[in-house]
C-alpha atoms as a PDB file:
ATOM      1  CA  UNK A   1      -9.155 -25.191  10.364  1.00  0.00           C
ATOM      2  CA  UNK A   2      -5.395 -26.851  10.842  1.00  0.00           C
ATOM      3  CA  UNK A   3      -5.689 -27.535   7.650  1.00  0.00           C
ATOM      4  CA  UNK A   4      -6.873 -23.858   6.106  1.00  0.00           C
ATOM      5  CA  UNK A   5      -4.177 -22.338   8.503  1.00  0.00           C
ATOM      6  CA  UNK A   6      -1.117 -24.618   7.106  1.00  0.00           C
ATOM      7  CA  UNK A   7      -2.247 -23.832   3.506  1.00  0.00           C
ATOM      8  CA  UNK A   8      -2.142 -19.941   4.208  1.00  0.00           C
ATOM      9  CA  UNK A   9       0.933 -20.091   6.017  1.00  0.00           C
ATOM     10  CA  UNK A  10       2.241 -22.407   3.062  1.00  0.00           C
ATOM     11  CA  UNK A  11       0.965 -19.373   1.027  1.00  0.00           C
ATOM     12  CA  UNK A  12       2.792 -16.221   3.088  1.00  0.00           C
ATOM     13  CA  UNK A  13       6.044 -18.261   3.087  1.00  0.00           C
ATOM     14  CA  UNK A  14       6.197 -18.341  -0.332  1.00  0.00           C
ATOM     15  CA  UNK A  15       5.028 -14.783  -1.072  1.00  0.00           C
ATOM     16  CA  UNK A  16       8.136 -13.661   1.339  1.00  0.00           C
ATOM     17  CA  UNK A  17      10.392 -15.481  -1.002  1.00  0.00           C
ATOM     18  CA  UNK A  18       8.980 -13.410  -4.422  1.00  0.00           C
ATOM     19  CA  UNK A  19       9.125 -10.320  -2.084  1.00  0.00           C
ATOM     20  CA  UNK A  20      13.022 -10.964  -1.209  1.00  0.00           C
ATOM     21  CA  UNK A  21      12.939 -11.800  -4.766  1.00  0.00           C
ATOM     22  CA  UNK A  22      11.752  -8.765  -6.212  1.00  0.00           C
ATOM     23  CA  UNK A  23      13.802  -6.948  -4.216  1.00  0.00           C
ATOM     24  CA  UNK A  24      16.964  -8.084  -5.241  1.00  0.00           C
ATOM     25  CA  UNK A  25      15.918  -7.319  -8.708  1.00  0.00           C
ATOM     26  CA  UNK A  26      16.487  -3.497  -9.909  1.00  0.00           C
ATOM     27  CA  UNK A  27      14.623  -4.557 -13.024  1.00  0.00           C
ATOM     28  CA  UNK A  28      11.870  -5.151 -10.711  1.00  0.00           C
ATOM     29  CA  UNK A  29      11.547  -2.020  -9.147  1.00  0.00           C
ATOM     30  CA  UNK A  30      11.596   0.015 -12.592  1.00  0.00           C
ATOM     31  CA  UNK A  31       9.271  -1.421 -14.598  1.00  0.00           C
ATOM     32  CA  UNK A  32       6.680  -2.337 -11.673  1.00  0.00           C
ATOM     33  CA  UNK A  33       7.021   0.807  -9.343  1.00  0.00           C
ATOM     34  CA  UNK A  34       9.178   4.092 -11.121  1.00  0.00           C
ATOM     35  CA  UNK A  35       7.983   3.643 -14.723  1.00  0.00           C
ATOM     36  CA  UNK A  36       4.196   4.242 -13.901  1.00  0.00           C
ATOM     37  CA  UNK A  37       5.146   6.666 -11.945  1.00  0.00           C
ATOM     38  CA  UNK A  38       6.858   8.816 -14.561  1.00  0.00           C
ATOM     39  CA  UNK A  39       4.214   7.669 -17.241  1.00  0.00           C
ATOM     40  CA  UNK A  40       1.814   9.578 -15.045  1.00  0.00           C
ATOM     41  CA  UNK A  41       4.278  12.333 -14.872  1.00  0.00           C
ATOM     42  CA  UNK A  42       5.116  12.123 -18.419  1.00  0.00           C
ATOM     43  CA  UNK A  43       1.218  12.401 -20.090  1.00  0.00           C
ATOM     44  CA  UNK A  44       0.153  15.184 -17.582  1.00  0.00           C
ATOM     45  CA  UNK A  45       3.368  17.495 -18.930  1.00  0.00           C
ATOM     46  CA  UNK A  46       2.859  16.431 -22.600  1.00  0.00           C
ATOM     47  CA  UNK A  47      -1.193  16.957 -22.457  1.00  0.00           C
ATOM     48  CA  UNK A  48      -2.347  18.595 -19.024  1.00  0.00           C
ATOM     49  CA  UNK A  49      -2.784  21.796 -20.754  1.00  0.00           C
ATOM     50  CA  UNK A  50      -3.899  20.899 -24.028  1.00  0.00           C
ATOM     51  CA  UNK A  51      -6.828  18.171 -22.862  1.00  0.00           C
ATOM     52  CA  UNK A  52      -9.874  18.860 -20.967  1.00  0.00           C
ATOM     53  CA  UNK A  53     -12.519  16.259 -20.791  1.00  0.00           C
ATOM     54  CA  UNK A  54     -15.886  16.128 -19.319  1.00  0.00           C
ATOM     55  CA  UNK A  55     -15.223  19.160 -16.925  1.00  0.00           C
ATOM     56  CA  UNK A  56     -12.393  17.961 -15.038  1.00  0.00           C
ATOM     57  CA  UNK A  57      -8.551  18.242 -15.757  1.00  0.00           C
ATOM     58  CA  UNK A  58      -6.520  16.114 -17.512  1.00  0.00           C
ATOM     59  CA  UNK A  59      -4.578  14.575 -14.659  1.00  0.00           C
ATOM     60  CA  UNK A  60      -8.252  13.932 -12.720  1.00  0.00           C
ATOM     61  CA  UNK A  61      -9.262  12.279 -15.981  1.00  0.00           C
ATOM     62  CA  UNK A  62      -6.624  10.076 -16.144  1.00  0.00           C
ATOM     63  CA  UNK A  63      -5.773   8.675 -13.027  1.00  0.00           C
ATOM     64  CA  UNK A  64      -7.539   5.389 -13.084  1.00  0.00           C
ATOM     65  CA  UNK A  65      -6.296   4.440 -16.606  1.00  0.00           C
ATOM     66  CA  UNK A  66      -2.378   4.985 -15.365  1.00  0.00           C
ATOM     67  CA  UNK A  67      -2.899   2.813 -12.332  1.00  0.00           C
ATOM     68  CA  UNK A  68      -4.633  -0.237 -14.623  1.00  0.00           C
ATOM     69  CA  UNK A  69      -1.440   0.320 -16.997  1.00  0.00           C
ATOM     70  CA  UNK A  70       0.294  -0.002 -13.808  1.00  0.00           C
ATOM     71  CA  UNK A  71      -0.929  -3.184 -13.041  1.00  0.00           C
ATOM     72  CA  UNK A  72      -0.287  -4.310 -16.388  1.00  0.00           C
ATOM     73  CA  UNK A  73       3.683  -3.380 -16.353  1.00  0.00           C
ATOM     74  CA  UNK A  74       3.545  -5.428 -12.582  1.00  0.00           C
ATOM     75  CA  UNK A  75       1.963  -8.645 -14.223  1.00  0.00           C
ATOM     76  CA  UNK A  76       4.973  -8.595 -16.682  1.00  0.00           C
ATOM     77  CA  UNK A  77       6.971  -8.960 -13.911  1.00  0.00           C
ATOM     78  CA  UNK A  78       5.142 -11.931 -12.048  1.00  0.00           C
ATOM     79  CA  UNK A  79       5.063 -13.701 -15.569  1.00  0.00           C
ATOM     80  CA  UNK A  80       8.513 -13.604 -16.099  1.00  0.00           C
ATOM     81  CA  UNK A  81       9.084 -14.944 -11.942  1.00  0.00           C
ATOM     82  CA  UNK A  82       6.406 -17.620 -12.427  1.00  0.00           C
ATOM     83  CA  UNK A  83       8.588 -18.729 -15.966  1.00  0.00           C
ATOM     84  CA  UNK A  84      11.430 -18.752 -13.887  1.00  0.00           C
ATOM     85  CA  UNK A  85      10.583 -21.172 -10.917  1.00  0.00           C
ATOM     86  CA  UNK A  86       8.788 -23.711 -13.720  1.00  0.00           C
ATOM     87  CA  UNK A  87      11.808 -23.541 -16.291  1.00  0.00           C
ATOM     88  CA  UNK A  88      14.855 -23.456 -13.455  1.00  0.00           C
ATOM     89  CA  UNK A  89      12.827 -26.685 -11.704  1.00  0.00           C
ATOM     90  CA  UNK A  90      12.843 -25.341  -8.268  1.00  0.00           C
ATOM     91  CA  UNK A  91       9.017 -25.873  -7.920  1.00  0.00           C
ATOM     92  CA  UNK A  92       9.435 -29.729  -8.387  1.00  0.00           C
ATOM     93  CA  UNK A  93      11.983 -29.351  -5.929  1.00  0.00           C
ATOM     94  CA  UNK A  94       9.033 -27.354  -3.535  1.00  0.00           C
ATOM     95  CA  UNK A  95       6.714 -29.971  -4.520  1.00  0.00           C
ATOM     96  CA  UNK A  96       8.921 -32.697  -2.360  1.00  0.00           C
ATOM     97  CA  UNK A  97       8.403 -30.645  -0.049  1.00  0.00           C
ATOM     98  CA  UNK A  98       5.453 -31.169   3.081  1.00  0.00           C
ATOM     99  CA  UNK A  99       3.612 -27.736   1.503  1.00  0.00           C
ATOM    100  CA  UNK A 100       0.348 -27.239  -0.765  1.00  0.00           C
ATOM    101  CA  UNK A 101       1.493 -27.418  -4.067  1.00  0.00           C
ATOM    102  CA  UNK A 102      -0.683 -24.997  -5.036  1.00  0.00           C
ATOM    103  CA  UNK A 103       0.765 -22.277  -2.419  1.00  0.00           C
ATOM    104  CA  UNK A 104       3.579 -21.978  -4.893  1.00  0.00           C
ATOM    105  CA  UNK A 105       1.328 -20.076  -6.674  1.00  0.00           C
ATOM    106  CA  UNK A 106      -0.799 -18.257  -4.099  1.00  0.00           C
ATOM    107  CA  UNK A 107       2.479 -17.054  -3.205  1.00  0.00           C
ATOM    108  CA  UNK A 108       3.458 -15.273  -6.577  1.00  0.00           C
ATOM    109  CA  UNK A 109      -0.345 -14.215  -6.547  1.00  0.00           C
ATOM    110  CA  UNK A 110      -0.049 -12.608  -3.033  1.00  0.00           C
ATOM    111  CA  UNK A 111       3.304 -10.899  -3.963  1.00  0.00           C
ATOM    112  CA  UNK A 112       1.795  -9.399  -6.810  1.00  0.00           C
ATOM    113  CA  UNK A 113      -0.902  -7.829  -4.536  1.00  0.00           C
ATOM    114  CA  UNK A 114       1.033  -6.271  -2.193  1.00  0.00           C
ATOM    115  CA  UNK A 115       3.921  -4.566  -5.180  1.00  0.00           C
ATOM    116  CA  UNK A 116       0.843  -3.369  -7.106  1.00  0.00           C
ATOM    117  CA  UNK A 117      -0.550  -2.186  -4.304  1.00  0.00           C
ATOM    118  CA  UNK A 118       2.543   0.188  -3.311  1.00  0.00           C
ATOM    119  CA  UNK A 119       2.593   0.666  -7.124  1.00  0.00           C
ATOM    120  CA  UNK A 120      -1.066   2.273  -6.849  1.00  0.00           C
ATOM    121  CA  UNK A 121       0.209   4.212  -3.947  1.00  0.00           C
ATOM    122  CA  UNK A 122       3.034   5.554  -5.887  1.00  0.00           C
ATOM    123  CA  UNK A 123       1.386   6.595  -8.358  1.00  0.00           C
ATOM    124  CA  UNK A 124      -1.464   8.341  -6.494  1.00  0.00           C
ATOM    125  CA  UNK A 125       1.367  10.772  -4.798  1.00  0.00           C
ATOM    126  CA  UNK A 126       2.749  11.652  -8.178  1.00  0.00           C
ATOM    127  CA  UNK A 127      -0.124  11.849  -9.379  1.00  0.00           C
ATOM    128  CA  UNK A 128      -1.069  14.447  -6.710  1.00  0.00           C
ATOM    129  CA  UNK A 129       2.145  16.405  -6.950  1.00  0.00           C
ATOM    130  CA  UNK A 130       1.299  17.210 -10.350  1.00  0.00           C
ATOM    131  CA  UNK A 131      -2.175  18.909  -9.542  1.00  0.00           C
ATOM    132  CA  UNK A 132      -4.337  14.930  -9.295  1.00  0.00           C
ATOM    133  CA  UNK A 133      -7.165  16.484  -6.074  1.00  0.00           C
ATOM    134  CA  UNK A 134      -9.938  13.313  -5.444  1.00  0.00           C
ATOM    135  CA  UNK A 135     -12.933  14.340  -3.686  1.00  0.00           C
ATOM    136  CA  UNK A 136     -13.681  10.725  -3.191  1.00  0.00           C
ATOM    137  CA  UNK A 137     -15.132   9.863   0.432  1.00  0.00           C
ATOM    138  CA  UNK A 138     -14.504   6.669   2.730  1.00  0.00           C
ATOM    139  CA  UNK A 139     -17.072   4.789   0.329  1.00  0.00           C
ATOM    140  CA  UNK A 140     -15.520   5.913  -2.513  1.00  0.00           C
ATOM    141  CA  UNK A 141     -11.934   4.439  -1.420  1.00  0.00           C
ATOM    142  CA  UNK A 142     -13.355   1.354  -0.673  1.00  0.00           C
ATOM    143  CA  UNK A 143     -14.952   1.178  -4.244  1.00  0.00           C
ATOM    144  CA  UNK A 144     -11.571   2.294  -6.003  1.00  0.00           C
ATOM    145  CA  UNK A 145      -9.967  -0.563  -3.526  1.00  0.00           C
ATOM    146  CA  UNK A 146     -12.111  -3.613  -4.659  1.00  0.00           C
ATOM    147  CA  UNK A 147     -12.004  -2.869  -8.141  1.00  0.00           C
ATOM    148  CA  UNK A 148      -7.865  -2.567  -8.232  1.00  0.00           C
ATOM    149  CA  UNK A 149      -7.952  -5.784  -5.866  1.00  0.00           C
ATOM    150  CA  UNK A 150     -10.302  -7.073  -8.583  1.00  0.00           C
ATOM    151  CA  UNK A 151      -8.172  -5.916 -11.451  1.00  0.00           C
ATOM    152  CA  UNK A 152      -5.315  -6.644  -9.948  1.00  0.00           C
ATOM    153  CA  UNK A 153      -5.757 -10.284  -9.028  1.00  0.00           C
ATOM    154  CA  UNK A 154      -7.299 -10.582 -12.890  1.00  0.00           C
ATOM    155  CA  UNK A 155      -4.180  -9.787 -14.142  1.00  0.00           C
ATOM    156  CA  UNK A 156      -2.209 -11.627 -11.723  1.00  0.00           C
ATOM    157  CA  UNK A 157      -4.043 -14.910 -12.366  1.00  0.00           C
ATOM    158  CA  UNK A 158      -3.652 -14.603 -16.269  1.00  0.00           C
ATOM    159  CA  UNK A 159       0.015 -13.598 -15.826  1.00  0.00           C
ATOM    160  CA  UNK A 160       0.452 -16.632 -14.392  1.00  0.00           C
ATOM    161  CA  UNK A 161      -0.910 -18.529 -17.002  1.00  0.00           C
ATOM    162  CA  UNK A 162       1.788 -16.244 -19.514  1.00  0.00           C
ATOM    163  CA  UNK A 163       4.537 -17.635 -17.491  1.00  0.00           C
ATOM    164  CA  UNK A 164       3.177 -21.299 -17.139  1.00  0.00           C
ATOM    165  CA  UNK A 165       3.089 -21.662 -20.977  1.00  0.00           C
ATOM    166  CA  UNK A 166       5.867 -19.913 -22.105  1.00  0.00           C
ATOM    167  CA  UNK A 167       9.403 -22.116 -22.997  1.00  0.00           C
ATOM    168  CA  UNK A 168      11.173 -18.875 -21.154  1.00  0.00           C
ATOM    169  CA  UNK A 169      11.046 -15.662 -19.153  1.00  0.00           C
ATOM    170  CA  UNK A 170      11.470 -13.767 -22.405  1.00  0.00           C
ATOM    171  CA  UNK A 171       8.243 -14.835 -24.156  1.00  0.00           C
ATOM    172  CA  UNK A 172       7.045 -14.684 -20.440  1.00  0.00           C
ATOM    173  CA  UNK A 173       7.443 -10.458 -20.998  1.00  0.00           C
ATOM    174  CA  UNK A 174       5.813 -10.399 -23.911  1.00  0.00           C
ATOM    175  CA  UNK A 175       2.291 -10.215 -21.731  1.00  0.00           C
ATOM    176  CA  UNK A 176       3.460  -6.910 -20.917  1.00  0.00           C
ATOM    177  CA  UNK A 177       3.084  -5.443 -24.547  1.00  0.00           C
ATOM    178  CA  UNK A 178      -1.058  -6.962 -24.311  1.00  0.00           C
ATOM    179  CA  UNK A 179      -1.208  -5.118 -20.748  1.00  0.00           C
ATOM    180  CA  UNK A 180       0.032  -1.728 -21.518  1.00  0.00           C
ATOM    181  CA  UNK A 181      -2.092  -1.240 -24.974  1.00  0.00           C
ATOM    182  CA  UNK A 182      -5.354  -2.737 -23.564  1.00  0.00           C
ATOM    183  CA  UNK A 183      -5.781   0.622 -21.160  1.00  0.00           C
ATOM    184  CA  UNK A 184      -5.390   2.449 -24.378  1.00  0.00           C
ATOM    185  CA  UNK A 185      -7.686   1.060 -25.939  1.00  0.00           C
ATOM    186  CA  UNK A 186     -10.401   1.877 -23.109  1.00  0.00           C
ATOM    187  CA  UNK A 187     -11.824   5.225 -21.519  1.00  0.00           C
ATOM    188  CA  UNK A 188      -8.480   5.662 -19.480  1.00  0.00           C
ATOM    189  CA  UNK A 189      -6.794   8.335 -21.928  1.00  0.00           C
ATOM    190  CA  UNK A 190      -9.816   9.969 -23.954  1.00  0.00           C
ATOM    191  CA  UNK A 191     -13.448   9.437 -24.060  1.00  0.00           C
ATOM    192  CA  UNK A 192     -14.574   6.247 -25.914  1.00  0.00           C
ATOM    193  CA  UNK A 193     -16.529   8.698 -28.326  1.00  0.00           C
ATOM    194  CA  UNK A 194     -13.399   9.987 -29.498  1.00  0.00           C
ATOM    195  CA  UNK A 195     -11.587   7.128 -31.047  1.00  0.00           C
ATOM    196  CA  UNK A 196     -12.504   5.506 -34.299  1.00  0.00           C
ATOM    197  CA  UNK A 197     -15.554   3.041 -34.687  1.00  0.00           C
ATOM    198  CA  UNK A 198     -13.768  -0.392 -34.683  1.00  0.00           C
ATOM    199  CA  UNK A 199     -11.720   0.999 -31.671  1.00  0.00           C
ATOM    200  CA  UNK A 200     -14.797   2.488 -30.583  1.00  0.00           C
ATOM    201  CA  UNK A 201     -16.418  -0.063 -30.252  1.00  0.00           C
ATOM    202  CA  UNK A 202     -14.082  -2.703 -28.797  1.00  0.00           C
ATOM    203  CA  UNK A 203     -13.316   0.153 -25.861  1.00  0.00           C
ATOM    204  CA  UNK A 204     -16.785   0.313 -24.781  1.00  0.00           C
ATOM    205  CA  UNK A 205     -17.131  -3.471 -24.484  1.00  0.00           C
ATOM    206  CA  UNK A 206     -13.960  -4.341 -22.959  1.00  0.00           C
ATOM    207  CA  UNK A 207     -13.609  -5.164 -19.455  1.00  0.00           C
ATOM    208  CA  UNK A 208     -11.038  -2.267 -18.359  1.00  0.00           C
ATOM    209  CA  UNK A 209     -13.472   0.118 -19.334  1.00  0.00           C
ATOM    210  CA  UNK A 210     -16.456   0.029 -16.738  1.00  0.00           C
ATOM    211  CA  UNK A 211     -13.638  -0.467 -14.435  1.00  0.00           C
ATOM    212  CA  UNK A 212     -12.226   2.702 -15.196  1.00  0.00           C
ATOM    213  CA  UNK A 213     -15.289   4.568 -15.392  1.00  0.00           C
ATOM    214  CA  UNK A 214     -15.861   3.464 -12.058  1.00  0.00           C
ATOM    215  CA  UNK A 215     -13.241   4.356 -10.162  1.00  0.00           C
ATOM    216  CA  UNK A 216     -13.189   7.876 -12.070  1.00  0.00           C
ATOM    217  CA  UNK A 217     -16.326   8.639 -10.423  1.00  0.00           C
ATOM    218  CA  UNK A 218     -15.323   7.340  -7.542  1.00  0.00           C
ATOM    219  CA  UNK A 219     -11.973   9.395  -7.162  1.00  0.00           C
ATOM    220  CA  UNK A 220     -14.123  12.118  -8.244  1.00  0.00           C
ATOM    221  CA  UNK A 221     -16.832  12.150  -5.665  1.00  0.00           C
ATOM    222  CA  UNK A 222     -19.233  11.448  -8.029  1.00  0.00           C
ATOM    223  CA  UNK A 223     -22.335   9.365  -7.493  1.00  0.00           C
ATOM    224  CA  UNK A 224     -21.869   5.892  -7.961  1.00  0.00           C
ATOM    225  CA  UNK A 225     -23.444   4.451 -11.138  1.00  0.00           C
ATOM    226  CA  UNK A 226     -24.467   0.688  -9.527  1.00  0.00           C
ATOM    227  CA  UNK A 227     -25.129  -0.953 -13.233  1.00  0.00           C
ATOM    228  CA  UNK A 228     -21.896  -0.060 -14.187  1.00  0.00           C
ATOM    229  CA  UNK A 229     -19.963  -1.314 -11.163  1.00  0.00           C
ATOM    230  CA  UNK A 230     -22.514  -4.266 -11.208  1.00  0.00           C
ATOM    231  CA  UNK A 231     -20.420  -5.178 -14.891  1.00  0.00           C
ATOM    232  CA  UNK A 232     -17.056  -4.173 -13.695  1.00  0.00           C
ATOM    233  CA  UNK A 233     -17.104  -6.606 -10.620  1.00  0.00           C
ATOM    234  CA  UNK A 234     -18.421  -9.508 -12.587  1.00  0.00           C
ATOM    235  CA  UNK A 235     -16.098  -9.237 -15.241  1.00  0.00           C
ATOM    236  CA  UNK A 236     -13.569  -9.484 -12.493  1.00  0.00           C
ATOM    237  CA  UNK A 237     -15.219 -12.352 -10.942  1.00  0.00           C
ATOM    238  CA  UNK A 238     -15.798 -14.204 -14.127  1.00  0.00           C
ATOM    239  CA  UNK A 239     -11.917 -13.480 -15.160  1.00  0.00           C
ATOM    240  CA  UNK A 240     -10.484 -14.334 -11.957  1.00  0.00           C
ATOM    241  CA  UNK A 241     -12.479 -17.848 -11.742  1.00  0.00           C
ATOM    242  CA  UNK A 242     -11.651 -18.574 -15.577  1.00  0.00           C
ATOM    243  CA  UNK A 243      -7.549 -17.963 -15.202  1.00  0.00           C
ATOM    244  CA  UNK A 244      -7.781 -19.517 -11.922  1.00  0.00           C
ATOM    245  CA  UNK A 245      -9.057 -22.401 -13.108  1.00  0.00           C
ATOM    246  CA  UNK A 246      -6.581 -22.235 -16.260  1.00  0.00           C
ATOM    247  CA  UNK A 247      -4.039 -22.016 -14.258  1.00  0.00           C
ATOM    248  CA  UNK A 248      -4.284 -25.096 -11.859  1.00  0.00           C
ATOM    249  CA  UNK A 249      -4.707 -27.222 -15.288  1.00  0.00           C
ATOM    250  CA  UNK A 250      -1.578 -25.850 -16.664  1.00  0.00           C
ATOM    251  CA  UNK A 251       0.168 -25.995 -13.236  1.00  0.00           C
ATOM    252  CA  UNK A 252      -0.654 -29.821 -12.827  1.00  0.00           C
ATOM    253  CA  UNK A 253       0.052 -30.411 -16.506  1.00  0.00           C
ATOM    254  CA  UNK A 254       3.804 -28.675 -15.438  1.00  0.00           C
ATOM    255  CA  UNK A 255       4.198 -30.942 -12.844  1.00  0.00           C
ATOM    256  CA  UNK A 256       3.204 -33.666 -14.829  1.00  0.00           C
ATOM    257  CA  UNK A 257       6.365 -33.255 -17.370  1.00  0.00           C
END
């Protein structure tokens, strides 16, 4: 139990450093917090009145896809902060230290939580001033919860991976181009039915995509389908424990150098 607790508190110590971190970067705060925002802002004035899919506006439609793009623009970030602490050598310098080694990166992982989670709340309230009305219940919450905790620590765990390989913080943002298409390419913005075939097809297969559907019918107050939550939490599962495991290789590999 010592043990456990010294490895969390390892863990919070360093998320309070990517916090302060974050925080003194304005870069930060646009791309992971104001420019979902005014994406949301931006496709509801551009399409609210034109689009209207399966019997619900355009801004109820498209809710779950913005916050997925959000946490794609917020893994950007944490690649680029991971790059930075392997590339600048402060984490050998951490690694002298009398901490888990591996809290260095439960820290960047636990940062990322809690900005994409005031992300998601950001972008709920615009969404909201600009007509967004869920009829989701407590249940329903809790379903839209794990799934962004899901999707969230998905994206976390491969961004760190991005930044672990990369030669610098620059090639490090280049994961943010691959997270802001893939939501595209899903159910978030249009029905699946309505794209092309090859797109069709690799939209209705992806992971994002049950995900999405999920938490639309969740926001939505409609029943919950359990087959396709049932695929949306195991491809979370199966991600999570396959860039987790990625990442500790690459990470000891780092340290290794």
């Amino acid at each position: 139990m010592e043990v456990k607790a010294t490895k969390f508190h390892d863990t919070v110590t360093m998320a309070k450093r990517c916090l302060l971190l974050s925080k003194r970067n304005p870069d930060t705060l646009l791309t992971s917090i104001m420019l979902p925002a005014l994406m949301m802002l931006l496709f509801v004035s551009l399409f609210g009145n034109l689009v209207h899919v399966e019997n619900t506006s355009y801004v109820n439609y498209i809710v779950p896809g913005v916050l997925l793009q959000c946490i794609g623009q917020c893994s950007s970030t944490t690649a680029i902060m991971v790059n930075k602490d392997v590339t600048s050598g402060i984490v050998q310098r951490f690694c002298t230290l009398p901490i888990k080694k591996i809290s260095v990166l439960n820290g960047h992982i636990l940062e990322a939580v809690i900005r994409n989670i005031i992300a998601s709340v950001i972008v709920l309230l615009a969404a909201m001033l600009v007509g967004f009305r869920p009829c989701a219940h407590f249940l329903d919450w809790c379903v839209v919860f794990i799934l962004l905790l899901g999707t969230i620590l998905t994206m976390s765990w491969l961004s760190v991976i991005v930044g672990l390989i990369s030669n610098s913080p620059e090639g490090a943002s280049s994961l943010s181009a691959f997270a802001i298409i893939l939501p595209y390419l899903s159910s978030g913005f249009v029905p699946t039915e309505s794209l092309p075939k090859g797109m069709r097809i690799f939209a209705e297969y992806q992971p994002l995509t049950p995900v999405i559907d999920t938490m639309r019918n969740a926001l939505l107050g409609k029943p919950l389908n359990a087959s396709t939550f049932l695929i949306a939490v195991l491809w979370c599962l199966g991600l999570i424990i396959l860039f987790y495991t990625v990442s500790l290789v690459l990470f000891q590999r780092r340290l290794g150098k």
